[in-house]
PDB file of N, CA and C in Angstrom:
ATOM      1  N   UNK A   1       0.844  -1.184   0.000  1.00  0.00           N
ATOM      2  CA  UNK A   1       0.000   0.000   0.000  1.00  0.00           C
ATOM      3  C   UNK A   1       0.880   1.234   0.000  1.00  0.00           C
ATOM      4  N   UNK A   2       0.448   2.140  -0.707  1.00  0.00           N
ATOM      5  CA  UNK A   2       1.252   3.588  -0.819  1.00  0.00           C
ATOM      6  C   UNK A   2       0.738   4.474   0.557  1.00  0.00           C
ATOM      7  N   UNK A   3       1.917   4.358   1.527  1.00  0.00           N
ATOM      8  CA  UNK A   3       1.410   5.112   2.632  1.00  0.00           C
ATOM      9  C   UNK A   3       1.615   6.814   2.822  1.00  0.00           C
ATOM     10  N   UNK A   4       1.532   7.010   1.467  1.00  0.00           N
ATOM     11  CA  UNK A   4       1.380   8.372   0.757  1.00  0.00           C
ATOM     12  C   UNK A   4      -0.011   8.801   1.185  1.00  0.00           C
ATOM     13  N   UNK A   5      -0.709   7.721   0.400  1.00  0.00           N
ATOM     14  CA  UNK A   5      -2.237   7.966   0.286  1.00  0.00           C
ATOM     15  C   UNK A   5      -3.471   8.219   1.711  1.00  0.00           C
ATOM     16  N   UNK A   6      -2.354   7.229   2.906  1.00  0.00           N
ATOM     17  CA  UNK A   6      -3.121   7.298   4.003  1.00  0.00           C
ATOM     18  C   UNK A   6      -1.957   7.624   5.630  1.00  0.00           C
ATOM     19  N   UNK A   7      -1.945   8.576   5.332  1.00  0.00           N
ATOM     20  CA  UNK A   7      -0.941   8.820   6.934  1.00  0.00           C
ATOM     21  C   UNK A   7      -1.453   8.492   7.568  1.00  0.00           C
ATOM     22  N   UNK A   8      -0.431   8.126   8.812  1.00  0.00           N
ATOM     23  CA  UNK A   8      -1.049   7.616  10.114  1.00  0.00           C
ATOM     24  C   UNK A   8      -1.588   8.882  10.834  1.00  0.00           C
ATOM     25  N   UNK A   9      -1.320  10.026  10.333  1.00  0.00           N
ATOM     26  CA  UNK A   9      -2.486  10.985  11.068  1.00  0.00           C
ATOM     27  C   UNK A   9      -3.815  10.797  10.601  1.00  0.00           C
ATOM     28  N   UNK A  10      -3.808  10.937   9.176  1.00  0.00           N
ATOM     29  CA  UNK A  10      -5.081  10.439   8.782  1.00  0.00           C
ATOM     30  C   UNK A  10      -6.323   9.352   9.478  1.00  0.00           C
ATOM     31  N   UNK A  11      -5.505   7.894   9.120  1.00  0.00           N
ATOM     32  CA  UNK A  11      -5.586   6.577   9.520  1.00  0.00           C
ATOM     33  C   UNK A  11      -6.446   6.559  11.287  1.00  0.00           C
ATOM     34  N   UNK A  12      -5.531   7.822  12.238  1.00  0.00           N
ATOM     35  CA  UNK A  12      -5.876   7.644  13.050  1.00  0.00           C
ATOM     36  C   UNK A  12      -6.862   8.420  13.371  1.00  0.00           C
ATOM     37  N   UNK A  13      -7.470   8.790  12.728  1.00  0.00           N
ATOM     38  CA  UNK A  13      -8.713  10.139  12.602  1.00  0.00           C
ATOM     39  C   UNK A  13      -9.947   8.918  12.402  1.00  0.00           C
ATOM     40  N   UNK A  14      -9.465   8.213  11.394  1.00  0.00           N
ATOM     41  CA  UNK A  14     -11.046   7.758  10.428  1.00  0.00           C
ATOM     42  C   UNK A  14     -11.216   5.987  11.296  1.00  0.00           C
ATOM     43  N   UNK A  15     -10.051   5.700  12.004  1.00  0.00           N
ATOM     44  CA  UNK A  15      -9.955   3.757  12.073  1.00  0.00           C
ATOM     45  C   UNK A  15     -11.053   3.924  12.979  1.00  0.00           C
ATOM     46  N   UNK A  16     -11.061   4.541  13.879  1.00  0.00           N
ATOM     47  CA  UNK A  16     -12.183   4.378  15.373  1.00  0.00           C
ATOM     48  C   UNK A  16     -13.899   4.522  14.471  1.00  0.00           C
ATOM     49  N   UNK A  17     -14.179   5.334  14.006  1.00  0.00           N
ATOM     50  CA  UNK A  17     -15.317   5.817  13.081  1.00  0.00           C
ATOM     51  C   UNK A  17     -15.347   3.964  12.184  1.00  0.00           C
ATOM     52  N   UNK A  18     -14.469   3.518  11.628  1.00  0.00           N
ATOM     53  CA  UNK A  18     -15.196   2.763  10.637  1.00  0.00           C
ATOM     54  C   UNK A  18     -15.590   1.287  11.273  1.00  0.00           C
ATOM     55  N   UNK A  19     -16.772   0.812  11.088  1.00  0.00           N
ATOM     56  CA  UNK A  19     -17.371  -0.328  11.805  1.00  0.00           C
ATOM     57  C   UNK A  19     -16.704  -1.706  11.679  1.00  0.00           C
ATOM     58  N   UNK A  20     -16.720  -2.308  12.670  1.00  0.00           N
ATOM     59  CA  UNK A  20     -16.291  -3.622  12.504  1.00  0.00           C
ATOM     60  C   UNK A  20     -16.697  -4.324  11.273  1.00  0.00           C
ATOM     61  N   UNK A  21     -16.264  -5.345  10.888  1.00  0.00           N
ATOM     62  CA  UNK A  21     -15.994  -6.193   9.738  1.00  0.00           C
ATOM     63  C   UNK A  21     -17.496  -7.300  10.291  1.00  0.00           C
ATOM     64  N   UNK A  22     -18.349  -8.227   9.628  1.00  0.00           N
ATOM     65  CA  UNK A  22     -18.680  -8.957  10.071  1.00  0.00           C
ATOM     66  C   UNK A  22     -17.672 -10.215  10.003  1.00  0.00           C
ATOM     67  N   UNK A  23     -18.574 -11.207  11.112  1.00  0.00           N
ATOM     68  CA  UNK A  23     -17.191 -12.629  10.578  1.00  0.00           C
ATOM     69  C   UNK A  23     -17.172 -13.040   9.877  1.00  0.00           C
ATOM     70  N   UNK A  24     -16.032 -13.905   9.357  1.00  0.00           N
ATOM     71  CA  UNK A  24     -16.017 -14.652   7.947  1.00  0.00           C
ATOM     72  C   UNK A  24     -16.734 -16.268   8.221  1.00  0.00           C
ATOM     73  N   UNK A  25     -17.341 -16.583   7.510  1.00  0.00           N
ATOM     74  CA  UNK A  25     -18.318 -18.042   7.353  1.00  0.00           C
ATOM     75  C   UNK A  25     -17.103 -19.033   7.803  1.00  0.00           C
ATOM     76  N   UNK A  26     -17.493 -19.538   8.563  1.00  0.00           N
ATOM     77  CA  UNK A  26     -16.901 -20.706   9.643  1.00  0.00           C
ATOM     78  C   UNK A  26     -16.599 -21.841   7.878  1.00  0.00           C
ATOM     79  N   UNK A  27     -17.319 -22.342   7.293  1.00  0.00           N
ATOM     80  CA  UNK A  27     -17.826 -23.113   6.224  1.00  0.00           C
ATOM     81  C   UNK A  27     -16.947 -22.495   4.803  1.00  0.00           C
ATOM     82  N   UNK A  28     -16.947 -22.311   4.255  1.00  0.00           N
ATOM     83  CA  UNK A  28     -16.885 -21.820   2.658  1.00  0.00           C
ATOM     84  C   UNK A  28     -16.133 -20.177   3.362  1.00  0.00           C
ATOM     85  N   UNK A  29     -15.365 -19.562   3.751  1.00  0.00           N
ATOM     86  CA  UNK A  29     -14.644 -18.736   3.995  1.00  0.00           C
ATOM     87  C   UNK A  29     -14.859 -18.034   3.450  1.00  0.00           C
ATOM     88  N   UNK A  30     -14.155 -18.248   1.709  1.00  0.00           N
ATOM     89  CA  UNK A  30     -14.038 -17.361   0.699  1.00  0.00           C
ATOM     90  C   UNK A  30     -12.797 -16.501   0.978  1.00  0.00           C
ATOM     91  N   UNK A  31     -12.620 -15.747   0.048  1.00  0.00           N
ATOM     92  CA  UNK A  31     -10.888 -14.701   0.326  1.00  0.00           C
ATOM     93  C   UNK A  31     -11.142 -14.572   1.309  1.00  0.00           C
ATOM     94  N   UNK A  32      -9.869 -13.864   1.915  1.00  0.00           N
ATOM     95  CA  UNK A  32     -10.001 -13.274   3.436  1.00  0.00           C
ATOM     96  C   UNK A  32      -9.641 -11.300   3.028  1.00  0.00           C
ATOM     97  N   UNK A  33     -10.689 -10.540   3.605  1.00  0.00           N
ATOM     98  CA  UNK A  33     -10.887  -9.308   2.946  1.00  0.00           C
ATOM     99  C   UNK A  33      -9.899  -8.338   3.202  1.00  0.00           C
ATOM    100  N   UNK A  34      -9.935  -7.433   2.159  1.00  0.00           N
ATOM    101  CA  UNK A  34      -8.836  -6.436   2.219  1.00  0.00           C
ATOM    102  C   UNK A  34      -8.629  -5.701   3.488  1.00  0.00           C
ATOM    103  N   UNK A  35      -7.834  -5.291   3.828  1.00  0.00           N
ATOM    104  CA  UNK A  35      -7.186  -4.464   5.257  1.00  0.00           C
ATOM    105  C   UNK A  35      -7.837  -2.935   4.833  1.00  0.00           C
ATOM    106  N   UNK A  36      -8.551  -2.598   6.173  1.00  0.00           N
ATOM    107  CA  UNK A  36      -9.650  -1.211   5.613  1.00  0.00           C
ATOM    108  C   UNK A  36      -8.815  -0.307   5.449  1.00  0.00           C
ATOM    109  N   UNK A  37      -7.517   0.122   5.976  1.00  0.00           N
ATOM    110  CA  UNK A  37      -6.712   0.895   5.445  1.00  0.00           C
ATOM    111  C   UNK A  37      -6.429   0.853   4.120  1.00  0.00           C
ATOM    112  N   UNK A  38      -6.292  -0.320   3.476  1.00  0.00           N
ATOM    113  CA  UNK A  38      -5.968  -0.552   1.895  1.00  0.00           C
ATOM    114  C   UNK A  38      -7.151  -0.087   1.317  1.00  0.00           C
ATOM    115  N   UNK A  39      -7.857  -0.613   1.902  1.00  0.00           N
ATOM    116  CA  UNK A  39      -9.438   0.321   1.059  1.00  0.00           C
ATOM    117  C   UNK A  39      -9.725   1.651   1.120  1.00  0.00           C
ATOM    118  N   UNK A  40      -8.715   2.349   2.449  1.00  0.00           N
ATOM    119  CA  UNK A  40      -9.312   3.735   2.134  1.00  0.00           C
ATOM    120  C   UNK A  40      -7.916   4.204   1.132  1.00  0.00           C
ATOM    121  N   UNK A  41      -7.093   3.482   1.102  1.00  0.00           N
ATOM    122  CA  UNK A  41      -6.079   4.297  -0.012  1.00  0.00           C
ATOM    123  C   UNK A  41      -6.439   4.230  -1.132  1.00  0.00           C
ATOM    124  N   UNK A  42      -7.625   2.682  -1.773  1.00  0.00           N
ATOM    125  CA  UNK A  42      -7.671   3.194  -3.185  1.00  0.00           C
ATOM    126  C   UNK A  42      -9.015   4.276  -3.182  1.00  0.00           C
ATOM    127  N   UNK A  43      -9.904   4.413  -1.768  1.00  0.00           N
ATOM    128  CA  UNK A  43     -10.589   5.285  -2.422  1.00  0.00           C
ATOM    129  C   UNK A  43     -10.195   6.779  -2.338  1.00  0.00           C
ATOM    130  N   UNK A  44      -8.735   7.600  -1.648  1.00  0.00           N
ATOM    131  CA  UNK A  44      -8.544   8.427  -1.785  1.00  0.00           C
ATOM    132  C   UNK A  44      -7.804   8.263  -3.020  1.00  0.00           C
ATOM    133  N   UNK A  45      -6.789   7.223  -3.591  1.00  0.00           N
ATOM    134  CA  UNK A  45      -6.296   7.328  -5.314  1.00  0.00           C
ATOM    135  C   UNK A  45      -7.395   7.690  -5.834  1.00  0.00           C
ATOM    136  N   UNK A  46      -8.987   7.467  -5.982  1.00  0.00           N
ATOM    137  CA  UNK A  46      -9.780   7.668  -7.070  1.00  0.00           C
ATOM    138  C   UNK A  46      -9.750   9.245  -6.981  1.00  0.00           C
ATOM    139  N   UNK A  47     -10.563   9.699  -5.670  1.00  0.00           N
ATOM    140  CA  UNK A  47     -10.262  11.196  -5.388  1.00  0.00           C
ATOM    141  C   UNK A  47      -8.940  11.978  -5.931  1.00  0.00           C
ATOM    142  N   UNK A  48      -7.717  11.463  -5.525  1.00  0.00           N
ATOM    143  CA  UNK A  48      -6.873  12.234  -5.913  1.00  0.00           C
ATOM    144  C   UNK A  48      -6.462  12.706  -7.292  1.00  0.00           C
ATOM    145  N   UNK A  49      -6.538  11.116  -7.904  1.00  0.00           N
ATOM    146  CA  UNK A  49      -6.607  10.993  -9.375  1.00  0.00           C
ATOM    147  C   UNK A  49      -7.099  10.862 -10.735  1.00  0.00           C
ATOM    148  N   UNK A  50      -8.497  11.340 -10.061  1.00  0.00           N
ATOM    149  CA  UNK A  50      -9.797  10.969 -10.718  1.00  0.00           C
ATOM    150  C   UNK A  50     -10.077  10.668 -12.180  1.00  0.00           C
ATOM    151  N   UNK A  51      -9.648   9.235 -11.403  1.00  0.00           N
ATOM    152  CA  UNK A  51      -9.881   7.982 -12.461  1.00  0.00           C
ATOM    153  C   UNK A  51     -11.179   6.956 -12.117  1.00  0.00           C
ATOM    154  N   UNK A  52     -11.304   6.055 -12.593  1.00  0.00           N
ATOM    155  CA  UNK A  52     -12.359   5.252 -12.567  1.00  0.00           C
ATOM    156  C   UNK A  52     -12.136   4.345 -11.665  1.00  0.00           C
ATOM    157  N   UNK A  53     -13.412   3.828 -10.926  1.00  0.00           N
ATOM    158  CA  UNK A  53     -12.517   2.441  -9.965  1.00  0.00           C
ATOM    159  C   UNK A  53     -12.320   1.171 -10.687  1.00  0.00           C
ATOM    160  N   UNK A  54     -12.160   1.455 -11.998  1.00  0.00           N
ATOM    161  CA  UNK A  54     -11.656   0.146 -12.777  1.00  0.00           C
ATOM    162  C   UNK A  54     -10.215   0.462 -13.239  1.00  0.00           C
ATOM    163  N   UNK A  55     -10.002   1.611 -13.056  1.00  0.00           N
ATOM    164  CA  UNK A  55      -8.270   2.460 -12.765  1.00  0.00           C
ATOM    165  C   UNK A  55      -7.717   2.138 -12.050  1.00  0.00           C
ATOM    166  N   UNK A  56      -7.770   1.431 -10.478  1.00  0.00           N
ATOM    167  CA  UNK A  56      -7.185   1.951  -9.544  1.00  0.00           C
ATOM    168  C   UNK A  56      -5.913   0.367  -9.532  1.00  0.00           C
ATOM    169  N   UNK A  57      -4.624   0.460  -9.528  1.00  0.00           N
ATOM    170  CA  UNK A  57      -3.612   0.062  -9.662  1.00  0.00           C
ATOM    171  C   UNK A  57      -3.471  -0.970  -8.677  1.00  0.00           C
ATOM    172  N   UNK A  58      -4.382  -2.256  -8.310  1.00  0.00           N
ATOM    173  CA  UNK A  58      -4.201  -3.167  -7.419  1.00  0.00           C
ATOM    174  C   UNK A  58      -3.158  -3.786  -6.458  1.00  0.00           C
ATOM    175  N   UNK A  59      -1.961  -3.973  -7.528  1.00  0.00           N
ATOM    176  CA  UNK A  59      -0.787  -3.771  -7.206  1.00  0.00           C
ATOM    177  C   UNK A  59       0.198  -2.819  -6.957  1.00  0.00           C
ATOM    178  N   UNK A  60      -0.413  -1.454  -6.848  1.00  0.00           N
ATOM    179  CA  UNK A  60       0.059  -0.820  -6.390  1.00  0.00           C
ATOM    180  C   UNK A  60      -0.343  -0.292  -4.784  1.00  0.00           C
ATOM    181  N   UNK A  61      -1.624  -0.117  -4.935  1.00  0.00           N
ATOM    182  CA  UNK A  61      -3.210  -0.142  -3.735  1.00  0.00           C
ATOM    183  C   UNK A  61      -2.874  -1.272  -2.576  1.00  0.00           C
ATOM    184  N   UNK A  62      -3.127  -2.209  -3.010  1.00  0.00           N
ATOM    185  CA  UNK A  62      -3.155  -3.409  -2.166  1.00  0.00           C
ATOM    186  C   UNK A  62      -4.752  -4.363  -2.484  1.00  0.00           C
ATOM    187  N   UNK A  63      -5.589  -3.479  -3.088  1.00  0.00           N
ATOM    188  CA  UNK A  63      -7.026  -3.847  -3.544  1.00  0.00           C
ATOM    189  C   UNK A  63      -7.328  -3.443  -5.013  1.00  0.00           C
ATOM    190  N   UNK A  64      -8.659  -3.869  -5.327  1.00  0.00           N
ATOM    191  CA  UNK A  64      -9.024  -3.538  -6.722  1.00  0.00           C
ATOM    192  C   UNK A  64     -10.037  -2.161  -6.327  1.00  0.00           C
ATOM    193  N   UNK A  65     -10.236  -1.642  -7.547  1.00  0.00           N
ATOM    194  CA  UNK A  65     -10.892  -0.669  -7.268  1.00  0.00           C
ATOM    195  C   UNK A  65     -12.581  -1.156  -7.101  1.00  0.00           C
ATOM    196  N   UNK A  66     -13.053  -2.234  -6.952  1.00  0.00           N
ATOM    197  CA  UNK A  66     -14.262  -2.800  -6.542  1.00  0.00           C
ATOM    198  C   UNK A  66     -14.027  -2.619  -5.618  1.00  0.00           C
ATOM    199  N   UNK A  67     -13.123  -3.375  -5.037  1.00  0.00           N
ATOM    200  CA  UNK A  67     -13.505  -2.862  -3.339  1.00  0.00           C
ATOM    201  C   UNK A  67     -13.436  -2.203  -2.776  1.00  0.00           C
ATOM    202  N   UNK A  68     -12.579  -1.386  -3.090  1.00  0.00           N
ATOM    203  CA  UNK A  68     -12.321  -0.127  -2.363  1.00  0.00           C
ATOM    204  C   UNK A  68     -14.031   0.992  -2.347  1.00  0.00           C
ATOM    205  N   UNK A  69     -14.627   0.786  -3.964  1.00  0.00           N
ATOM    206  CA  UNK A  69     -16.139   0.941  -3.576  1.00  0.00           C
ATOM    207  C   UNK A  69     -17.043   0.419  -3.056  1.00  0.00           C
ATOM    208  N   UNK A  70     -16.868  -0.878  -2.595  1.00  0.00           N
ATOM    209  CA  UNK A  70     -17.667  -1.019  -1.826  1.00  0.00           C
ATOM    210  C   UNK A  70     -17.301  -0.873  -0.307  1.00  0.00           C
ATOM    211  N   UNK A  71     -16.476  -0.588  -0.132  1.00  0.00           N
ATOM    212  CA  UNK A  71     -16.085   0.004   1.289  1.00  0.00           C
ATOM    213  C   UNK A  71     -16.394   1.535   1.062  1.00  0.00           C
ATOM    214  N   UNK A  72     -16.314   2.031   0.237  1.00  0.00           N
ATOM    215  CA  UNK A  72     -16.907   3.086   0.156  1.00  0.00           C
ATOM    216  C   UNK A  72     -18.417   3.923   0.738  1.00  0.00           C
ATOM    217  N   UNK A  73     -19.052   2.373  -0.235  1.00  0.00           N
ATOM    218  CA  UNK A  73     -20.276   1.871   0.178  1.00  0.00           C
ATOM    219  C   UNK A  73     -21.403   2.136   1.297  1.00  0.00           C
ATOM    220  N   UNK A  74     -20.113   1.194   1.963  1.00  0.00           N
ATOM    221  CA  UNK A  74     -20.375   0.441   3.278  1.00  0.00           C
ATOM    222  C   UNK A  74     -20.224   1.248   4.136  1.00  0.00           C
ATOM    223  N   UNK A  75     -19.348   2.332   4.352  1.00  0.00           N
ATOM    224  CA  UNK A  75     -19.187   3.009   4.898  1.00  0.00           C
ATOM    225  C   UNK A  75     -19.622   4.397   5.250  1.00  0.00           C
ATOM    226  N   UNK A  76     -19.953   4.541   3.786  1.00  0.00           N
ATOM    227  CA  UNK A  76     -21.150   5.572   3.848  1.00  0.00           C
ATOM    228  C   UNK A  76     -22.421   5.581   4.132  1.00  0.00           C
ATOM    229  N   UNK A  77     -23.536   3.974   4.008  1.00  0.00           N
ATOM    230  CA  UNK A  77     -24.223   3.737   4.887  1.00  0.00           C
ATOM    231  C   UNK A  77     -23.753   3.268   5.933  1.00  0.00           C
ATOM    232  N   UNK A  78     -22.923   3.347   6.757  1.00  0.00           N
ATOM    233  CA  UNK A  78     -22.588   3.422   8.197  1.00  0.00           C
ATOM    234  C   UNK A  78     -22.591   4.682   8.563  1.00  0.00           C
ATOM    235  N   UNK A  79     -22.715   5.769   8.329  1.00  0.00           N
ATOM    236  CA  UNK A  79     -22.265   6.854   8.625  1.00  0.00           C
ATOM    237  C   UNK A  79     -20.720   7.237   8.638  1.00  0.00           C
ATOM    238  N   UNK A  80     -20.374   6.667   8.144  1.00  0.00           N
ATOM    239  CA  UNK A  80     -18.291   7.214   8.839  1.00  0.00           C
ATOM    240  C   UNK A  80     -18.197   8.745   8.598  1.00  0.00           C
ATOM    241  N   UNK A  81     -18.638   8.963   7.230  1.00  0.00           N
ATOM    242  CA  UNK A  81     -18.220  10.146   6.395  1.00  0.00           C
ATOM    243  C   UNK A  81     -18.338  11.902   7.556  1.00  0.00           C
ATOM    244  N   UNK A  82     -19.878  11.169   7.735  1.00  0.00           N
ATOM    245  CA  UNK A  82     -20.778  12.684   8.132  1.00  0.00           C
ATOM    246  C   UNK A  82     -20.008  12.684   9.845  1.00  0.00           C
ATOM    247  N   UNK A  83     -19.915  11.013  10.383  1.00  0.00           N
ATOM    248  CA  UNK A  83     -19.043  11.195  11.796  1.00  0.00           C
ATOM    249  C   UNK A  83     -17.641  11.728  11.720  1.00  0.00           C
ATOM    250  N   UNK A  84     -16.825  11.433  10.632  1.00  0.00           N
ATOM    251  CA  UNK A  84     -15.574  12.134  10.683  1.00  0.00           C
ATOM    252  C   UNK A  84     -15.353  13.359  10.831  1.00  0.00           C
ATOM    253  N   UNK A  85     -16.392  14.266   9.847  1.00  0.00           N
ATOM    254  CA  UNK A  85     -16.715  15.229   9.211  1.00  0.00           C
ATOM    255  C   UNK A  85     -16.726  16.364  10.679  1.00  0.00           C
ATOM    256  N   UNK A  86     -17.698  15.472  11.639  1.00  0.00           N
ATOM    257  CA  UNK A  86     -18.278  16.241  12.729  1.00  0.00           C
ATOM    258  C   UNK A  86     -16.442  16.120  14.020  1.00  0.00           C
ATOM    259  N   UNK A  87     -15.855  14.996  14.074  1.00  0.00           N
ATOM    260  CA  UNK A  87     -15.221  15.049  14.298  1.00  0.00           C
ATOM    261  C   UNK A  87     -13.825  16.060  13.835  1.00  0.00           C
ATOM    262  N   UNK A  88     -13.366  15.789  12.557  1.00  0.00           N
ATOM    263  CA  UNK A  88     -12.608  17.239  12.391  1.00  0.00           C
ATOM    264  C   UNK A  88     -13.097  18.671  12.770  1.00  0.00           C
ATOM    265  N   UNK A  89     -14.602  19.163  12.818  1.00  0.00           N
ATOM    266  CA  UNK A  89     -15.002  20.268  12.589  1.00  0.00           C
ATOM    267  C   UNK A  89     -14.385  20.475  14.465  1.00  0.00           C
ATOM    268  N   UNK A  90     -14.938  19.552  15.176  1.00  0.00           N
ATOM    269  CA  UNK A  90     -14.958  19.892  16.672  1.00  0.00           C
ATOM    270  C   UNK A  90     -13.290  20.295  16.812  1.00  0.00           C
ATOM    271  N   UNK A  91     -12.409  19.723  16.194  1.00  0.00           N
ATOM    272  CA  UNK A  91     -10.721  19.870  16.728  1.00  0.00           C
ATOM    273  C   UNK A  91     -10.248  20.893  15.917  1.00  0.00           C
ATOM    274  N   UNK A  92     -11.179  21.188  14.922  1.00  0.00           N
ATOM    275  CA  UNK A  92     -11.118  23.095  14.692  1.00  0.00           C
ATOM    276  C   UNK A  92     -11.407  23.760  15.039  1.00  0.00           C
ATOM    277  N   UNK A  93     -12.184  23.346  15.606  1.00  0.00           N
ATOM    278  CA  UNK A  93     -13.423  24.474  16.839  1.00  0.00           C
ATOM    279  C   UNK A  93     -12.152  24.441  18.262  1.00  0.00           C
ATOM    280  N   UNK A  94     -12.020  23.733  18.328  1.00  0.00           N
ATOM    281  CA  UNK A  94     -10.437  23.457  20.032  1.00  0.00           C
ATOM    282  C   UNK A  94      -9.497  24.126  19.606  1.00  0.00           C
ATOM    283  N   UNK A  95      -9.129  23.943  18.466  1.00  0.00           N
ATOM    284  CA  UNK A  95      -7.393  24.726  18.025  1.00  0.00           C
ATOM    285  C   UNK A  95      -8.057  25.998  17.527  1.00  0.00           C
ATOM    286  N   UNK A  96      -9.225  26.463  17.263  1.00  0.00           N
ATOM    287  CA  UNK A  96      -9.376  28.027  17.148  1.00  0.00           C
ATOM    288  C   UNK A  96      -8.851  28.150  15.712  1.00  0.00           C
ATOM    289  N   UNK A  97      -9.173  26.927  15.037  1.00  0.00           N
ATOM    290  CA  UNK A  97      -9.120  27.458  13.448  1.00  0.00           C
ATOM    291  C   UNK A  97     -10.061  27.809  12.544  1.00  0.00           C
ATOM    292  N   UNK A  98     -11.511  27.204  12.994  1.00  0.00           N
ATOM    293  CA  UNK A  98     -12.723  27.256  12.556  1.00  0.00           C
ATOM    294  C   UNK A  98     -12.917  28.866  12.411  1.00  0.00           C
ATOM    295  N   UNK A  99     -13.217  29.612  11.501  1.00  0.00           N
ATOM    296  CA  UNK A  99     -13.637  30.493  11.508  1.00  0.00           C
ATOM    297  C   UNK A  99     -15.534  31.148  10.956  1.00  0.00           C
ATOM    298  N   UNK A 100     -16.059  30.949  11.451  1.00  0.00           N
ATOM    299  CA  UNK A 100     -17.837  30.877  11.022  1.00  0.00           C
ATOM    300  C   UNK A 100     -18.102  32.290  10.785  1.00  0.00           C
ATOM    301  N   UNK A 101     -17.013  33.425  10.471  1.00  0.00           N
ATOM    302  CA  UNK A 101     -17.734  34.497  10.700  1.00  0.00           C
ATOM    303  C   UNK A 101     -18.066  34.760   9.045  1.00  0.00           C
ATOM    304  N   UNK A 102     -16.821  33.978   8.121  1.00  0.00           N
ATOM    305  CA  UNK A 102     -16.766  34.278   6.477  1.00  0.00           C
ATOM    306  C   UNK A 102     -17.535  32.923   6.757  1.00  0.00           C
ATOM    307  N   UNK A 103     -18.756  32.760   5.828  1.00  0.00           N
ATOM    308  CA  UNK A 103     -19.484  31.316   5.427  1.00  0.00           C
ATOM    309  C   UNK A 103     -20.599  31.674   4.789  1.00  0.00           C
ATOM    310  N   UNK A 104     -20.587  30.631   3.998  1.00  0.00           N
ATOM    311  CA  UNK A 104     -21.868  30.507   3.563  1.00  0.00           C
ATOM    312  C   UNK A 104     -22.855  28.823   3.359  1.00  0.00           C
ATOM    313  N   UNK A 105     -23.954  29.515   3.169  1.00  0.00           N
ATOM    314  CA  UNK A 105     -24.783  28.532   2.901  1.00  0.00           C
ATOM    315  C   UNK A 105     -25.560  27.615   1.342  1.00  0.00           C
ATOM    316  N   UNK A 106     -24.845  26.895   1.081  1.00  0.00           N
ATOM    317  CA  UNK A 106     -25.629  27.268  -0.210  1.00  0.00           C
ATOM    318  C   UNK A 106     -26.789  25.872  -0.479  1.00  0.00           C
ATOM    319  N   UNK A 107     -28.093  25.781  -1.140  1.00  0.00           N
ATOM    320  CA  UNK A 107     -28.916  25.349  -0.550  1.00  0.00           C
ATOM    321  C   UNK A 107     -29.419  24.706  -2.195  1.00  0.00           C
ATOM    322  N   UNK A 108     -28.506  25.172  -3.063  1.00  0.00           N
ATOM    323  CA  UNK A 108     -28.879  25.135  -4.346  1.00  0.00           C
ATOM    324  C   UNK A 108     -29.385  23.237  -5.090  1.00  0.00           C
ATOM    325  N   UNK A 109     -29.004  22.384  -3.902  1.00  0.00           N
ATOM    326  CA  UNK A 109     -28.681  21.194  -4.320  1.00  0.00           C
ATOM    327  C   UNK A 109     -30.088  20.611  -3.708  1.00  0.00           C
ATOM    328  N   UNK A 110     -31.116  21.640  -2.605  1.00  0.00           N
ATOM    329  CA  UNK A 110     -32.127  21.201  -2.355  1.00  0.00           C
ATOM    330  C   UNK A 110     -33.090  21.193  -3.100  1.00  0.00           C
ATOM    331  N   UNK A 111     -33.796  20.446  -3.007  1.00  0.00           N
ATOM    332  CA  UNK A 111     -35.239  20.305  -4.041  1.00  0.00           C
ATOM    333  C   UNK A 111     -36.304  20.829  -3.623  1.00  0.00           C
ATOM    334  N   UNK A 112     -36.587  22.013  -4.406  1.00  0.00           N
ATOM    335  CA  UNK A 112     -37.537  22.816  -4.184  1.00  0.00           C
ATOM    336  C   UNK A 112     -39.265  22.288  -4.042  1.00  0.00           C
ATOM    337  N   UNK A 113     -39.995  22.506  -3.097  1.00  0.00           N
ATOM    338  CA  UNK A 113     -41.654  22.179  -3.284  1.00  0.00           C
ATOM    339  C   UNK A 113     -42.154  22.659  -4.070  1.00  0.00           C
ATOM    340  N   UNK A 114     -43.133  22.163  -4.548  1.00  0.00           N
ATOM    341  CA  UNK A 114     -43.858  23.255  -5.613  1.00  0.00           C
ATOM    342  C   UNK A 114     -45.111  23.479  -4.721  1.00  0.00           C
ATOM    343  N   UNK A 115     -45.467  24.608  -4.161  1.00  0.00           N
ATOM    344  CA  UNK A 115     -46.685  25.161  -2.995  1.00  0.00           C
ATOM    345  C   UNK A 115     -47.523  25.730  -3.957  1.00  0.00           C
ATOM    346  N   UNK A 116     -48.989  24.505  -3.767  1.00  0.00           N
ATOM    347  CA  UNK A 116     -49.896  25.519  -4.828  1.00  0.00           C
ATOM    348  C   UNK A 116     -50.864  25.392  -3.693  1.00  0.00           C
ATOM    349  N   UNK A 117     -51.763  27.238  -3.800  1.00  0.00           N
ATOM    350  CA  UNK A 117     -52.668  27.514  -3.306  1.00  0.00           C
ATOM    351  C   UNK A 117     -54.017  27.355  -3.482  1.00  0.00           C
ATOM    352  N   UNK A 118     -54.835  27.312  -2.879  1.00  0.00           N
ATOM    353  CA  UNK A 118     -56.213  26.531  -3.645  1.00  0.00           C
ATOM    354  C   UNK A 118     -57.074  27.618  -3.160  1.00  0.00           C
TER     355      UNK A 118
END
């Protein structure tokens, strides 16, 4: 794995946030699954390099770019994203980097009602 892609500052921000693995079938096993760190490096290669996840350099990664989306996935219905998210904001808010006074809102991505009066 290119530990370019995932510092251990990083690594140690997002590992607590991402959910346990279920177990692997006692019976019929199947592979044994990629290391979630390897999965978040190919999904920051896609980000960084925005290529396709049929791009992403396996042998270079440690995974294919399938999996790395579906950890993607998976993780985004887990919540990780929006918990990290809330987590960095709070240790900007502590170190006094957050600044809320320049911001904006932009709302453009909501879907408007259509309100008809009768």
């Amino acid at each position: 794995m290119d530990s370019d892609l995932v510092p251990d500052d990083l690594w140690e921000r997002i590992a607590p946030l991402i959910p346990p693995r279920p177990p692997r079938r006692h019976r019929f096993p199947g592979r044994k699954p990629a290391d979630d760190r390897t999965a978040l490096a190919g999904i920051v290669y896609v980000l960084r390099k925005g290529v396709s996840w049929a791009d992403v350099p396996a042998e270079r990664i440690g995974c294919s770019g399938v999996t790395s989306w579906r950890r993607l996935r998976d993780w985004t219905e887990a919540g990780v994203w929006a918990r990290l998210h809330e987590a960095l904001l709070v240790e900007l808010r502590r170190a006094d980097l957050l600044d809320m006074d320049d911001c904006a809102i932009d709302g453009s991505h909501v879907r408007a009602l259509l309100i008809v009066s009768g």
